[in-house]
N, C-alpha and C. Protein backbone atom coordinates (compact mmCIF):
# COMPACT_ATOMS: atom_id res chain seq x y z
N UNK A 1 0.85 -1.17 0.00
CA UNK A 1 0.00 0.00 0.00
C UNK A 1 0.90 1.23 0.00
N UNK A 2 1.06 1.84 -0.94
CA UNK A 2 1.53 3.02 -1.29
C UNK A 2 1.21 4.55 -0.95
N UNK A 3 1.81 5.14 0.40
CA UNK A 3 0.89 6.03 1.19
C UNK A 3 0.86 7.40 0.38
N UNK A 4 1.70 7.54 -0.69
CA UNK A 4 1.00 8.50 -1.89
C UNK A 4 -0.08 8.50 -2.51
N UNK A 5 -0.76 7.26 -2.56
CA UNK A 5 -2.03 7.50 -3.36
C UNK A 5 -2.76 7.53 -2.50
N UNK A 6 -2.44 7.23 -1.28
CA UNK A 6 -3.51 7.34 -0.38
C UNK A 6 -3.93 9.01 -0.07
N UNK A 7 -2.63 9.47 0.00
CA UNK A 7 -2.63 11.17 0.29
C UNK A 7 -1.79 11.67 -1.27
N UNK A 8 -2.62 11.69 -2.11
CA UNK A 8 -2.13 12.59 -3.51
C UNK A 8 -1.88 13.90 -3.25
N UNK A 9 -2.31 14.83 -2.39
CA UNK A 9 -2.02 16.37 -2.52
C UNK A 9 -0.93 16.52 -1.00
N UNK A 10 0.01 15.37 -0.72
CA UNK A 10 1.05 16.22 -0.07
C UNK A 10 2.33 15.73 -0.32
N UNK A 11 2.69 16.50 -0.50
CA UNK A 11 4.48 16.49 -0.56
C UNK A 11 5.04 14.83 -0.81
N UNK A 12 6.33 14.99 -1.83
CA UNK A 12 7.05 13.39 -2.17
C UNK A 12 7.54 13.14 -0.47
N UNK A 13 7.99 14.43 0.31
CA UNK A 13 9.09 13.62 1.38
C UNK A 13 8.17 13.42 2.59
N UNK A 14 7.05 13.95 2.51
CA UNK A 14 5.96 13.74 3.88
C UNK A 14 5.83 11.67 3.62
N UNK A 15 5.65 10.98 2.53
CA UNK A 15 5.86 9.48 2.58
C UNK A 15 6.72 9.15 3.43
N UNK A 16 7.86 9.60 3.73
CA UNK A 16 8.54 8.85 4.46
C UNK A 16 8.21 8.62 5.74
N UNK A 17 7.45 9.94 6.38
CA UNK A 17 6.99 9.53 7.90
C UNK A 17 5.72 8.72 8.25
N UNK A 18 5.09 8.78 6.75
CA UNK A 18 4.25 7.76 7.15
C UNK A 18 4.05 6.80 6.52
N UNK A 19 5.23 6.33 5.94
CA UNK A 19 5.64 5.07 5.89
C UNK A 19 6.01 4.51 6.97
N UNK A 20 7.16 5.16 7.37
CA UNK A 20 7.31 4.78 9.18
C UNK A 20 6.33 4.67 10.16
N UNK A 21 5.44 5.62 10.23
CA UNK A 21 4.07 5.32 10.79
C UNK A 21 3.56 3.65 11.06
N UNK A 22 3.84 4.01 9.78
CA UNK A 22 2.55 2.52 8.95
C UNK A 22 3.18 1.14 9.55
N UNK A 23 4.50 1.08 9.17
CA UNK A 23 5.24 0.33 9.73
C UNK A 23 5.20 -0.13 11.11
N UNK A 24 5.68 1.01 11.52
CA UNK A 24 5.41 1.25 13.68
C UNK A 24 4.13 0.46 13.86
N UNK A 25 3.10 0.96 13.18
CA UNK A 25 1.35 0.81 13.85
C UNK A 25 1.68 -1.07 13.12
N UNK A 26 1.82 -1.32 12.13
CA UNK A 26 1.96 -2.66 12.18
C UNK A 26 2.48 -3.44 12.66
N UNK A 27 4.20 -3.00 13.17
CA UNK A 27 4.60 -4.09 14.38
C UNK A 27 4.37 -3.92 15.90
N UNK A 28 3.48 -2.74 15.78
CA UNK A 28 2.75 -3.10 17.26
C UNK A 28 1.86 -3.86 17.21
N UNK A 29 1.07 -3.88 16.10
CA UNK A 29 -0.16 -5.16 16.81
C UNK A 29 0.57 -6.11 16.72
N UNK A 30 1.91 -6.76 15.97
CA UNK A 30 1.97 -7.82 16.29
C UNK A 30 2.64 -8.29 17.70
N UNK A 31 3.43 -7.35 18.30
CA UNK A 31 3.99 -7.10 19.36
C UNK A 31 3.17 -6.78 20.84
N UNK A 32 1.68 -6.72 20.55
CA UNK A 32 0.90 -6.42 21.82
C UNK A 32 0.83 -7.79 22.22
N UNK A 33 0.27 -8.91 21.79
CA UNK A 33 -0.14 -9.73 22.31
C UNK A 33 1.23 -10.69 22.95
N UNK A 34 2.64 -10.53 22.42
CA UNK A 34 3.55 -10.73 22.75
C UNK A 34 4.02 -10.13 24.20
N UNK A 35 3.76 -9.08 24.44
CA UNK A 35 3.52 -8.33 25.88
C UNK A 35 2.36 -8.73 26.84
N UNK A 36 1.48 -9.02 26.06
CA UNK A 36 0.37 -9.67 27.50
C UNK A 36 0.33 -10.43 27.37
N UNK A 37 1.36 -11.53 27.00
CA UNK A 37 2.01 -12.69 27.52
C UNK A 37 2.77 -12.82 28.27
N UNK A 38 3.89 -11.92 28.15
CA UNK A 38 4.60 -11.77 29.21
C UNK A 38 3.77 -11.32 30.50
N UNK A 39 2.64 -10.50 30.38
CA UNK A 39 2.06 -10.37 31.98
C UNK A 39 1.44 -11.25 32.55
N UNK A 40 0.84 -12.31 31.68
CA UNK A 40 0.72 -13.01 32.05
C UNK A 40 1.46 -14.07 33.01
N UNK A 41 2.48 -14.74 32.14
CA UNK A 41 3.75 -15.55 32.77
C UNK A 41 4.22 -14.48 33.86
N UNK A 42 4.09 -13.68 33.54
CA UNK A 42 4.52 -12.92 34.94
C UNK A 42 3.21 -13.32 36.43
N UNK A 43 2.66 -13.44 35.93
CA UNK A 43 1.56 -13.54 37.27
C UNK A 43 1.54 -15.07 37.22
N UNK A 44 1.91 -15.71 37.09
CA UNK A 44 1.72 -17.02 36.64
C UNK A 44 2.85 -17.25 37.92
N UNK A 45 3.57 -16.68 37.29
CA UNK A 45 5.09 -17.09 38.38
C UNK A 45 4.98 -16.81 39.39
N UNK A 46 4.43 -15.57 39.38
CA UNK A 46 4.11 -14.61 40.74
C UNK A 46 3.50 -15.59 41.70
N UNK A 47 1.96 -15.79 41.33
CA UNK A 47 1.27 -17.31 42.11
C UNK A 47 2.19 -18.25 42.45
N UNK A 48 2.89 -18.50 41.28
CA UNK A 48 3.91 -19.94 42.15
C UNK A 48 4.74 -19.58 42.96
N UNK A 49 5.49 -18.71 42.94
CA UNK A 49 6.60 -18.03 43.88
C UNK A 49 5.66 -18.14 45.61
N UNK A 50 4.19 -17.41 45.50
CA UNK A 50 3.42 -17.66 47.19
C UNK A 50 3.36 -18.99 47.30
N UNK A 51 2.88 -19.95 46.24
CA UNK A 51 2.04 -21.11 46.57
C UNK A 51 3.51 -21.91 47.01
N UNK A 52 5.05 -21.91 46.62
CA UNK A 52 6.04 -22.36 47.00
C UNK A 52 6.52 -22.15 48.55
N UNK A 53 6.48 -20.58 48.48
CA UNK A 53 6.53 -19.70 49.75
C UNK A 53 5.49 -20.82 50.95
N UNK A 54 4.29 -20.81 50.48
CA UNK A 54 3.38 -21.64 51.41
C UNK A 54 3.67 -22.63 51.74
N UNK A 55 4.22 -23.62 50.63
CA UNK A 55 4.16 -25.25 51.13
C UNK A 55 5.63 -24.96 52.12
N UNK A 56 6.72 -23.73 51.94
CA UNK A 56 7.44 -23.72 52.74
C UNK A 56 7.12 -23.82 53.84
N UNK A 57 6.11 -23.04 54.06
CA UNK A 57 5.78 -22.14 55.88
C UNK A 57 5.29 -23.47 56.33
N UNK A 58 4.12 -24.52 55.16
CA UNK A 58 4.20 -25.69 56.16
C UNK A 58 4.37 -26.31 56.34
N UNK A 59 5.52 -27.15 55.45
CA UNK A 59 6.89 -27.99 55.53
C UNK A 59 7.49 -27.45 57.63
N UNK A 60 7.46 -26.22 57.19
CA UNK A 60 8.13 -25.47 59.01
C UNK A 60 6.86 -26.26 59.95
N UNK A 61 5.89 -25.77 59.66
CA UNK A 61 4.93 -26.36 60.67
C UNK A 61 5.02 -27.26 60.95
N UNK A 62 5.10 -28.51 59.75
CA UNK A 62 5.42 -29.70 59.83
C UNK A 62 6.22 -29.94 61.02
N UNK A 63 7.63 -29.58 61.19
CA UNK A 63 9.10 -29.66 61.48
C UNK A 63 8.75 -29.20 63.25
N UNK A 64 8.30 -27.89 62.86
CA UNK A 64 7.79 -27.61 64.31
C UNK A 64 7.38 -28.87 65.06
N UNK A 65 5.86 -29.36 64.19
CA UNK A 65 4.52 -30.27 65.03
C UNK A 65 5.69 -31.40 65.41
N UNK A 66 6.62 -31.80 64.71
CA UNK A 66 6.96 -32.97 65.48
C UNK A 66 8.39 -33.12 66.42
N UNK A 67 8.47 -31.62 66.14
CA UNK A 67 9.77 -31.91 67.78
C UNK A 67 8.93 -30.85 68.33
N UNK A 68 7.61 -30.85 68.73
CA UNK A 68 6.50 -31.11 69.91
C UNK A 68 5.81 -32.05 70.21
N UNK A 69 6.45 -33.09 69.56
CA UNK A 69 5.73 -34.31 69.65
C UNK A 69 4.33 -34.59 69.18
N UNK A 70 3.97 -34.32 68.27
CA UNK A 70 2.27 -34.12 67.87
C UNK A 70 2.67 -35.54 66.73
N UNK A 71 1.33 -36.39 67.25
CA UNK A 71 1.59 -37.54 66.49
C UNK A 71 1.57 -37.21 64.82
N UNK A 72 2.49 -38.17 63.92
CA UNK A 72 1.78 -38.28 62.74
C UNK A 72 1.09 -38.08 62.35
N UNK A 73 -0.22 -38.86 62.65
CA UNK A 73 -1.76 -38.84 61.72
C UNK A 73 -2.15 -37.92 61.94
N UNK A 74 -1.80 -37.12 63.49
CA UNK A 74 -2.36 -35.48 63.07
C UNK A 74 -1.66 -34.77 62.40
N UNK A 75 -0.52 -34.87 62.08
CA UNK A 75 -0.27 -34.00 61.46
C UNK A 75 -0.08 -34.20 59.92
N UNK A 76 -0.51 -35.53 59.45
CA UNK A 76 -1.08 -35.59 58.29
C UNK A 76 -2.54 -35.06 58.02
N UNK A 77 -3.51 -35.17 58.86
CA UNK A 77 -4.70 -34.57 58.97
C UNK A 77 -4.19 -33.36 59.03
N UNK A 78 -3.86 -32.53 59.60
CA UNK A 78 -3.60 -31.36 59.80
C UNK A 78 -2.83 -30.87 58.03
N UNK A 79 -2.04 -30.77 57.68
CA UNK A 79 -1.77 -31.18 56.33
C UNK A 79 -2.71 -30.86 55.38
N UNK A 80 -3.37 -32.01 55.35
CA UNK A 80 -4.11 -31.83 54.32
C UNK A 80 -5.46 -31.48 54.11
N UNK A 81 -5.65 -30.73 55.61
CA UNK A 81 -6.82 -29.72 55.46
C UNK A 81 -6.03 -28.49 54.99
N UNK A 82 -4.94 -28.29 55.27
CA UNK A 82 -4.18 -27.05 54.48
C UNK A 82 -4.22 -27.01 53.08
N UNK A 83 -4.00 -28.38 52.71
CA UNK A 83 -4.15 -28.10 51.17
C UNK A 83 -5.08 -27.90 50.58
N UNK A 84 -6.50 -28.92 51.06
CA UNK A 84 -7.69 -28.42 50.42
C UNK A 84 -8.05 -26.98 50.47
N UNK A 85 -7.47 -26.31 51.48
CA UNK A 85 -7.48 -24.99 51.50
C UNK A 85 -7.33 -24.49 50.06
């Protein structure tokens, strides 16, 4: 598409900026959805980074419950009402 015929009454050197224009506006759309991908995977990670953070804190609990002596099965019960959480 030839942006002279599009605009016949201006100037040979005004084409060049909007050729560049034209250009720009076309590799942005292809470049948007390439960016809200990345925000995505960004929040993606983000979630895993807490949900890691978490099973840390109760891996600790874990560690805690049993040099207090808290039997096993509770603290497998205990467990895995956390997770259904």
């Amino acid at each position: 598409m030839d942006p002279i015929k599009l605009l016949p009454n201006l100037p040979d050197w005004i084409s060049i900026p909007v050729a560049i224009t034209m250009v720009a506006l076309h590799l942005g759309s292809h470049l948007k959805p390439v960016f809200q991908n990345m925000g995505v995977q960004s929040q993606t990670v983000k979630r895993k980074r807490e949900e890691l953070e978490l099973l840390k804190i109760q891996f600790e609990l874990t560690e805690i419950k049993q040099k207090l002596g808290m039997p096993v099965a509770e603290q497998a019960k205990d467990l895995m009402a956390k997770i259904e959480l």
